[in-house]
PDB file of N, CA and C in Angstrom:
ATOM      1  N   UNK A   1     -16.422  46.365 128.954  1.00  0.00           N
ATOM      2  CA  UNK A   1     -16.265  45.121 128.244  1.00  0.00           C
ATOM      3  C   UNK A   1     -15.678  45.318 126.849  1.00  0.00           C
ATOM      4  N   UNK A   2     -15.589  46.211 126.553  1.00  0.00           N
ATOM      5  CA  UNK A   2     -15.307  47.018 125.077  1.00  0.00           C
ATOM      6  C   UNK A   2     -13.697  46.859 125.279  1.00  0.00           C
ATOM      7  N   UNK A   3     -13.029  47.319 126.139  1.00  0.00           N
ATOM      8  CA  UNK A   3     -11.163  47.026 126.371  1.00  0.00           C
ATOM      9  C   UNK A   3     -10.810  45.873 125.349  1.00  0.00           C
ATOM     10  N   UNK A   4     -11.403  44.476 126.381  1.00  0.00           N
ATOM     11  CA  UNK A   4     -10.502  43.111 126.635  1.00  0.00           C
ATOM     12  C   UNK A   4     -11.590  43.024 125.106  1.00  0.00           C
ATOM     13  N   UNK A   5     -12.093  43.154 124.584  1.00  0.00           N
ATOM     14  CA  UNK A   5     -12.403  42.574 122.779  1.00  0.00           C
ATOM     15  C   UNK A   5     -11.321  43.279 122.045  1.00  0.00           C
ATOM     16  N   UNK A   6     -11.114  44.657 122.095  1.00  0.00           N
ATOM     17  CA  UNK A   6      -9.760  45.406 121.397  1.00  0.00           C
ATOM     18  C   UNK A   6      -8.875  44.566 121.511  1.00  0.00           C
ATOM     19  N   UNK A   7      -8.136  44.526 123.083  1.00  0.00           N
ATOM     20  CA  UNK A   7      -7.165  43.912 122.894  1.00  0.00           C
ATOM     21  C   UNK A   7      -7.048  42.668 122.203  1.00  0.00           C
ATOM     22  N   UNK A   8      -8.116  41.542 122.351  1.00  0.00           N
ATOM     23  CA  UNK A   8      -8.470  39.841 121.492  1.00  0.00           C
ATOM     24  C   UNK A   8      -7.908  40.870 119.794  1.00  0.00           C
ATOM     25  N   UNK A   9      -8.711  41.482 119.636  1.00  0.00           N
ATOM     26  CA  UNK A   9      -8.851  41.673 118.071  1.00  0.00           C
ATOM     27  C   UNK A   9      -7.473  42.409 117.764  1.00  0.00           C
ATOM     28  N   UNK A  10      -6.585  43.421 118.302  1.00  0.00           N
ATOM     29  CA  UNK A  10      -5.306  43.209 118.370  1.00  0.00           C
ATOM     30  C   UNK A  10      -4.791  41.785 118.097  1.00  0.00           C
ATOM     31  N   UNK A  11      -4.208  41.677 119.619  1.00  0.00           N
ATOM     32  CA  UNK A  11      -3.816  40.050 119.504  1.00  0.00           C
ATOM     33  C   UNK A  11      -3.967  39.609 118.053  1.00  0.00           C
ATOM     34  N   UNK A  12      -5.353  39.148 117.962  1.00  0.00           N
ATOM     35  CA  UNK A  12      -5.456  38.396 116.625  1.00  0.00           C
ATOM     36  C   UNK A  12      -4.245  39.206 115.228  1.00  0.00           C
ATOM     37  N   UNK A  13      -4.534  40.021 114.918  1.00  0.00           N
ATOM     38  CA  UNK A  13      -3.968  40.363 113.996  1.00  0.00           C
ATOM     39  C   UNK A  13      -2.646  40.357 114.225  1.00  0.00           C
ATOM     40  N   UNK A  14      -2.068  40.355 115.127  1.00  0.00           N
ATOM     41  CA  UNK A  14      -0.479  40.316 115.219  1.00  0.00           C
ATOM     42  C   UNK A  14       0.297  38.884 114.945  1.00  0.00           C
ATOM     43  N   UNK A  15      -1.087  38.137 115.736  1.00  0.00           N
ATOM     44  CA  UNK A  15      -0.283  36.713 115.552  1.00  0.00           C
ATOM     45  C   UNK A  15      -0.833  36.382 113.638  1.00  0.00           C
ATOM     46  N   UNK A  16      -2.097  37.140 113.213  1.00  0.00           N
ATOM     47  CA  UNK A  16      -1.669  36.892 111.639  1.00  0.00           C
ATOM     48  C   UNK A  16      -0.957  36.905 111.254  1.00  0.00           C
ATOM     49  N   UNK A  17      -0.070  38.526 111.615  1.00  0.00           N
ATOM     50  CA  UNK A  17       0.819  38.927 110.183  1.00  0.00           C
ATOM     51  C   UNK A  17       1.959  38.089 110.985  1.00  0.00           C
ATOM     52  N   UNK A  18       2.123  37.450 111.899  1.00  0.00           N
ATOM     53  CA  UNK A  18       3.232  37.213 112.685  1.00  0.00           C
ATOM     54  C   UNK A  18       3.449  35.151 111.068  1.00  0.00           C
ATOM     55  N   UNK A  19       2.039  34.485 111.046  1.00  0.00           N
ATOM     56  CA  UNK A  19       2.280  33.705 110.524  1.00  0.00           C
ATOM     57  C   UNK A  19       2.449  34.034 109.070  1.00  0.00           C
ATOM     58  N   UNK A  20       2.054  34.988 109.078  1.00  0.00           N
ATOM     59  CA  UNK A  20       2.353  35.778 107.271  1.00  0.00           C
ATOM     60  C   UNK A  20       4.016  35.862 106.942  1.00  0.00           C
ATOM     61  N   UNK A  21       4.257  35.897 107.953  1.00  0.00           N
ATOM     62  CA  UNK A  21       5.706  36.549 107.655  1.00  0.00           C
ATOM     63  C   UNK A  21       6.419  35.140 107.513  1.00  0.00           C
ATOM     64  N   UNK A  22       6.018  34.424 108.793  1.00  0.00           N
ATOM     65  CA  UNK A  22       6.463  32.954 108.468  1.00  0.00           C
ATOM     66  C   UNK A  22       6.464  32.050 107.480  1.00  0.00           C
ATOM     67  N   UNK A  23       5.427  32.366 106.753  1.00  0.00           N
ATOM     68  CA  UNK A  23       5.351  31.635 105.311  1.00  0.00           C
ATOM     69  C   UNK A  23       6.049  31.946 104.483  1.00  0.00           C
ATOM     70  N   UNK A  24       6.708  33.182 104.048  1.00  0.00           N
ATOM     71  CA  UNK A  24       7.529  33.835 103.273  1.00  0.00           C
ATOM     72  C   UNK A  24       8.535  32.300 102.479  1.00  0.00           C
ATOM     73  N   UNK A  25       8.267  32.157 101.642  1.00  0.00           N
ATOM     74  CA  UNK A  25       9.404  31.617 100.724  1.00  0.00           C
ATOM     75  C   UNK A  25      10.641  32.486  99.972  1.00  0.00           C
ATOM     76  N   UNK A  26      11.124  33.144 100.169  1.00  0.00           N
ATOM     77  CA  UNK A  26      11.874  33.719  99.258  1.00  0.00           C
ATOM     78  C   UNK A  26      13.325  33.684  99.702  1.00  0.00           C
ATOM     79  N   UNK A  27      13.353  32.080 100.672  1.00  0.00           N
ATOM     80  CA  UNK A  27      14.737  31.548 100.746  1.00  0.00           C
ATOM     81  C   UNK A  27      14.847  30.708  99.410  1.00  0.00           C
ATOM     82  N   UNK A  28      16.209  31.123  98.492  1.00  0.00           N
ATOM     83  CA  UNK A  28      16.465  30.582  97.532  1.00  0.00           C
ATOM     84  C   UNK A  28      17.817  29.890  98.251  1.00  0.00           C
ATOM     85  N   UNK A  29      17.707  29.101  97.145  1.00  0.00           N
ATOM     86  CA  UNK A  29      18.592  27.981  97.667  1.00  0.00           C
ATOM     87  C   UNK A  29      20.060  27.751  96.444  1.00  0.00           C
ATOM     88  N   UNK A  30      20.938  28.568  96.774  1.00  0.00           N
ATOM     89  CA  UNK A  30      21.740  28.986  95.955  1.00  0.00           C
ATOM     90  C   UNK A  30      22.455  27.839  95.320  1.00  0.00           C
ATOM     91  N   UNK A  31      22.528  26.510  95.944  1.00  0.00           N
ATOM     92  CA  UNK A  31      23.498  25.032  95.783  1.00  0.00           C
ATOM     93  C   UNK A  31      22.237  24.375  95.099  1.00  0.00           C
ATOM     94  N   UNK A  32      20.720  24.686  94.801  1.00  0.00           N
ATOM     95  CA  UNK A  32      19.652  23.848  94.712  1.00  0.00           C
ATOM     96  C   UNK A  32      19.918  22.931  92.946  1.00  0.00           C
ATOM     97  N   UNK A  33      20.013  21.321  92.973  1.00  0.00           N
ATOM     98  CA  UNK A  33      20.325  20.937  91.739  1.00  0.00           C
ATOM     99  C   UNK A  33      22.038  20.615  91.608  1.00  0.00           C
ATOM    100  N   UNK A  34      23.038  21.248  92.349  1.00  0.00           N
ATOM    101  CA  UNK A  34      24.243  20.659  92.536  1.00  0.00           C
ATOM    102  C   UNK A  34      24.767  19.643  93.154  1.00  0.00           C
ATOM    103  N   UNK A  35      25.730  18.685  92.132  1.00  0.00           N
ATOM    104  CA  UNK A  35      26.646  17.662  92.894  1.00  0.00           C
ATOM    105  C   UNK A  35      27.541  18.285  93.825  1.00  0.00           C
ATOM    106  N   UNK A  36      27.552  17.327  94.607  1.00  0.00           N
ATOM    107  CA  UNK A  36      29.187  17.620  95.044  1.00  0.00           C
ATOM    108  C   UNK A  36      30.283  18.160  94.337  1.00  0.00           C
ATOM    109  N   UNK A  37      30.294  17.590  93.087  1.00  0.00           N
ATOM    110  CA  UNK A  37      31.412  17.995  92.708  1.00  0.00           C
ATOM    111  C   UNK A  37      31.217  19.440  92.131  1.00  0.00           C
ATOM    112  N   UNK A  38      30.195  20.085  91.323  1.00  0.00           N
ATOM    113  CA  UNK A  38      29.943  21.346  91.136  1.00  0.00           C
ATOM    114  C   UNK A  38      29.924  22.232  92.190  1.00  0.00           C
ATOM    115  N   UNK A  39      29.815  22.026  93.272  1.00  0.00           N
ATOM    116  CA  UNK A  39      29.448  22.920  93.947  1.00  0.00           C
ATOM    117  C   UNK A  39      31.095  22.667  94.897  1.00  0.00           C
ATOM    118  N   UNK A  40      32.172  21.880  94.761  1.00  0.00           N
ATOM    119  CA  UNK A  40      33.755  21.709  95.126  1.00  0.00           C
ATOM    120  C   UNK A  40      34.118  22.911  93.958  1.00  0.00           C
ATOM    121  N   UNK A  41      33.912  22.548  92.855  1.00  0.00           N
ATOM    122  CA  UNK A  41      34.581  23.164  91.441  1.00  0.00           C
ATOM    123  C   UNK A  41      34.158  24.601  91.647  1.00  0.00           C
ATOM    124  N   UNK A  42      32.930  24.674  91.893  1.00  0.00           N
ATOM    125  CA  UNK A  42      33.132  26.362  92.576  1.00  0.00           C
ATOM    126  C   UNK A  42      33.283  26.922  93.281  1.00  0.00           C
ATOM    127  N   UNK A  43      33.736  25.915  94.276  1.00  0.00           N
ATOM    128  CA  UNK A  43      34.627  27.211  95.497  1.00  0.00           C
ATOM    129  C   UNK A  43      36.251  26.852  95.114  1.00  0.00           C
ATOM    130  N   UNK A  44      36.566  26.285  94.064  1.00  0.00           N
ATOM    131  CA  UNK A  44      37.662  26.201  94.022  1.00  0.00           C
ATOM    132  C   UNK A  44      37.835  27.074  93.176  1.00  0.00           C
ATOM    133  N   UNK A  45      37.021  27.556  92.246  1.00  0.00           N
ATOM    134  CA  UNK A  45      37.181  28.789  91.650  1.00  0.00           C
ATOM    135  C   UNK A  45      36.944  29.986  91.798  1.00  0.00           C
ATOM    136  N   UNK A  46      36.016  29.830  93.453  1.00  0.00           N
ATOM    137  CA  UNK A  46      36.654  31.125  94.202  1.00  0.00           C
ATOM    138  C   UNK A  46      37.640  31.668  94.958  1.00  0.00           C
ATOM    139  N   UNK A  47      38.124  30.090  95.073  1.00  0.00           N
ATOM    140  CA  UNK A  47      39.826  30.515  95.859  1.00  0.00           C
ATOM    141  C   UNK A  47      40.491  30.985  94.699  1.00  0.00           C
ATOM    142  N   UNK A  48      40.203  30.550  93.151  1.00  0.00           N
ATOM    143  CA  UNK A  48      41.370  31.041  92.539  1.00  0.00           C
ATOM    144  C   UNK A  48      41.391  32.497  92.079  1.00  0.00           C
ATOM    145  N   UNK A  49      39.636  32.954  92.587  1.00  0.00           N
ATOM    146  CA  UNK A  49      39.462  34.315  92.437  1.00  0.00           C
ATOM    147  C   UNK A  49      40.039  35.606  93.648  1.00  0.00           C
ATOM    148  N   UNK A  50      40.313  34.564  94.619  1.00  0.00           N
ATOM    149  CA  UNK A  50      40.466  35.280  95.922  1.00  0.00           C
ATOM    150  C   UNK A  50      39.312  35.655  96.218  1.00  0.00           C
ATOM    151  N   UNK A  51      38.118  35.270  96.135  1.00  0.00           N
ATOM    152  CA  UNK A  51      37.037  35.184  97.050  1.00  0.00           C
ATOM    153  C   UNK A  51      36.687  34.494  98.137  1.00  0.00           C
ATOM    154  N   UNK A  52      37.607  34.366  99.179  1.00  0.00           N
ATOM    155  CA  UNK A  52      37.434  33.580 100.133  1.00  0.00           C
ATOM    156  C   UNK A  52      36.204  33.724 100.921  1.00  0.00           C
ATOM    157  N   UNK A  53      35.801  34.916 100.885  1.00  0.00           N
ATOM    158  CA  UNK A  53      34.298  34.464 101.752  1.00  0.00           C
ATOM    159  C   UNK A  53      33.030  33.491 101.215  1.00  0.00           C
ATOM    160  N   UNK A  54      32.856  33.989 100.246  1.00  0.00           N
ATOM    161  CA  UNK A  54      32.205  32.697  99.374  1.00  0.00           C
ATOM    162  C   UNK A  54      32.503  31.711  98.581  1.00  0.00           C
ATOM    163  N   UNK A  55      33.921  31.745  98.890  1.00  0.00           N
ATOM    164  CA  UNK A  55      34.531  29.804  98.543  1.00  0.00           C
ATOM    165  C   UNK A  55      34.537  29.553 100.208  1.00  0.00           C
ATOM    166  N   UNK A  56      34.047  29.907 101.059  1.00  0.00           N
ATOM    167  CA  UNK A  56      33.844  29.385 102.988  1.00  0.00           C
ATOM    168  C   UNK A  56      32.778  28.737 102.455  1.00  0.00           C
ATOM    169  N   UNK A  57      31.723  29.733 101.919  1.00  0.00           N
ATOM    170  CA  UNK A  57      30.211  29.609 102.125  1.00  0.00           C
ATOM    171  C   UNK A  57      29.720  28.374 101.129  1.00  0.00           C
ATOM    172  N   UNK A  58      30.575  28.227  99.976  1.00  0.00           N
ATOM    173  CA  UNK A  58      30.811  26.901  98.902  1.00  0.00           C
ATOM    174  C   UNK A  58      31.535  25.650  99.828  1.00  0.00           C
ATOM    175  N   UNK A  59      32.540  25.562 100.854  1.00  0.00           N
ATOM    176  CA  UNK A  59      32.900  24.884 101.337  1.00  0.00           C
ATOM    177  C   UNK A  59      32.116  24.425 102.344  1.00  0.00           C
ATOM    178  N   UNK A  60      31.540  25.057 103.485  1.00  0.00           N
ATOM    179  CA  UNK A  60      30.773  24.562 104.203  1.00  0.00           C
ATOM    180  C   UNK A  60      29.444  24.084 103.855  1.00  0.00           C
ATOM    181  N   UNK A  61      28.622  25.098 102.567  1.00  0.00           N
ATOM    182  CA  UNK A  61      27.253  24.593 102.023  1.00  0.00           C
ATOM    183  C   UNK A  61      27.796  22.419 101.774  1.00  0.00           C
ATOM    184  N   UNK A  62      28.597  22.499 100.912  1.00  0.00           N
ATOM    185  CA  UNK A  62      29.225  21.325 100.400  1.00  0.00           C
ATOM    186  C   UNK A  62      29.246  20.294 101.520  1.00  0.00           C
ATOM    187  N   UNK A  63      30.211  20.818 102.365  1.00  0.00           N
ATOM    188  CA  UNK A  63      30.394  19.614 103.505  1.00  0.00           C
ATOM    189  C   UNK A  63      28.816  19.430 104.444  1.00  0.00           C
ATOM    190  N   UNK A  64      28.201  20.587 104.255  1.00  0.00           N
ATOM    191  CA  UNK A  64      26.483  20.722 105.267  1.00  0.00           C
ATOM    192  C   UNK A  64      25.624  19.397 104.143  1.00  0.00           C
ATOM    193  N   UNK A  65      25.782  19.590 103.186  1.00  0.00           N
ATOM    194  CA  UNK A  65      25.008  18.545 101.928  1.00  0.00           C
ATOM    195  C   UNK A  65      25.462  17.325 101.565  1.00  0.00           C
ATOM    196  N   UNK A  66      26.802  17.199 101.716  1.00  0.00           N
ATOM    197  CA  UNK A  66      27.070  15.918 101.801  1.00  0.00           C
ATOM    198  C   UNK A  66      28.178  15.102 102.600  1.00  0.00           C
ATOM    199  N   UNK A  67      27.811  15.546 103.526  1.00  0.00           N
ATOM    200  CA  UNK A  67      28.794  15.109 104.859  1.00  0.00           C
ATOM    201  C   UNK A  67      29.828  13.778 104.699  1.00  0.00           C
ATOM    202  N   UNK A  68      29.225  12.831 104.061  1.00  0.00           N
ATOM    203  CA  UNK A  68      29.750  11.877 103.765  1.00  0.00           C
ATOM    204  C   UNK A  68      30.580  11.388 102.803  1.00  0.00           C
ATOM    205  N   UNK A  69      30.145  12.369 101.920  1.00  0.00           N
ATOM    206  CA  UNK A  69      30.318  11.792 100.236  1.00  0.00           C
ATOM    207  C   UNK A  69      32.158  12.367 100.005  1.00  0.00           C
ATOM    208  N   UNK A  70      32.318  12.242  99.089  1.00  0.00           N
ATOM    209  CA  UNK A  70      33.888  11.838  98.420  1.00  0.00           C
ATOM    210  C   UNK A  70      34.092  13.156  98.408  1.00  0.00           C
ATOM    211  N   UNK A  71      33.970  14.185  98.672  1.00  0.00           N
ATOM    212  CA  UNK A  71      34.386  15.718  98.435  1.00  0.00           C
ATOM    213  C   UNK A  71      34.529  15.952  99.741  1.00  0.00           C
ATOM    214  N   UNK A  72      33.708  15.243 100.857  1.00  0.00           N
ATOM    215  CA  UNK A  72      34.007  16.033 102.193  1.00  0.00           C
ATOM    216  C   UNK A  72      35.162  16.166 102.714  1.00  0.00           C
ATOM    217  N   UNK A  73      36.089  14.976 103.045  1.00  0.00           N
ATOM    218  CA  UNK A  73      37.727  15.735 103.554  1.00  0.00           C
ATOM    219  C   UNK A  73      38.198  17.014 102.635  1.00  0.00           C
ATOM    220  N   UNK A  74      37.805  17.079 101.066  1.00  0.00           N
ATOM    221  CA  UNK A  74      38.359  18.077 100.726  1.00  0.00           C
ATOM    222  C   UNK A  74      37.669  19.318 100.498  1.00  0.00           C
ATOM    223  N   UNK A  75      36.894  19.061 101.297  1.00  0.00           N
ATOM    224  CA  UNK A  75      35.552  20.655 102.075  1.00  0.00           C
ATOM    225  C   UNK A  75      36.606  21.254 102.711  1.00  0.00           C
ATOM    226  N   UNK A  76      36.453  20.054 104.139  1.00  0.00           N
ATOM    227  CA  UNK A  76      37.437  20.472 105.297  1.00  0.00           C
ATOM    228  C   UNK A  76      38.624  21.084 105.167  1.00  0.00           C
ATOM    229  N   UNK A  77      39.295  20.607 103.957  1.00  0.00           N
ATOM    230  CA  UNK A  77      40.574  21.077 104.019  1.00  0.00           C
ATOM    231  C   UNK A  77      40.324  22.644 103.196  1.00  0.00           C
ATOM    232  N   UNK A  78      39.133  22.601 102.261  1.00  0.00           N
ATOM    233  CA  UNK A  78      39.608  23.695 101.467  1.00  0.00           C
ATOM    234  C   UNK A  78      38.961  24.795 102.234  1.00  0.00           C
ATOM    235  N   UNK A  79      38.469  24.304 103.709  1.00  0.00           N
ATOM    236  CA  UNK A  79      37.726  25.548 104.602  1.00  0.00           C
ATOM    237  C   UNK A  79      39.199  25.749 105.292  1.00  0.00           C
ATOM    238  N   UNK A  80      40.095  25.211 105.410  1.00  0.00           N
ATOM    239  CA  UNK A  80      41.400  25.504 106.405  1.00  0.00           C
ATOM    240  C   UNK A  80      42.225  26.256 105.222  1.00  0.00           C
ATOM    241  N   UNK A  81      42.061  26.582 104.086  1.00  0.00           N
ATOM    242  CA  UNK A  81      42.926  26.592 102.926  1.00  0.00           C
ATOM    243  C   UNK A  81      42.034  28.283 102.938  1.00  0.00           C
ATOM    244  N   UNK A  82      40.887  28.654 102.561  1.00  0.00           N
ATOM    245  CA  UNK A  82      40.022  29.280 102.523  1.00  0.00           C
ATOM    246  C   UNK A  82      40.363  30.690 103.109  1.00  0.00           C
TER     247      UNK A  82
END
């Protein structure tokens, strides 16, 4: 009878650290507090850096946040430009 309690008390602890890990906050939120338009103005100043991978990641964050708003056709375009 001694086995199947190990294994429970296993178990248990795995699915702890399993929700431990899940809680983790230390997604920062790199766009957190930006307009549209700040967050256009800096991937446009990573195209002018030739940083195209993170004027993508400025273009798509942008068009993901405000799908609608007055910067999005020129997300789209500056992800085809990109």
């Amino acid at each position: 009878m001694v086995f199947p309690l190990i294994n429970l008390r296993i178990i248990l602890v795995v699915v702890a650290a399993l929700l431990l890990m899940a809680c983790n906050t230390n997604n920062k939120d790199a766009y957190k507090g930006m307009s549209a338009a700040q967050i256009y103005t800096q991937a446009e100043k990573n195209v002018a850096k030739e940083n195209y991978s993170q004027a993508t990641k400025d273009f798509e964050a942008l068009e993901a946040r405000f799908p609608y708003g007055e910067f999005s056709d020129k997300a789209q375009l500056g992800l085809v430009n990109a």
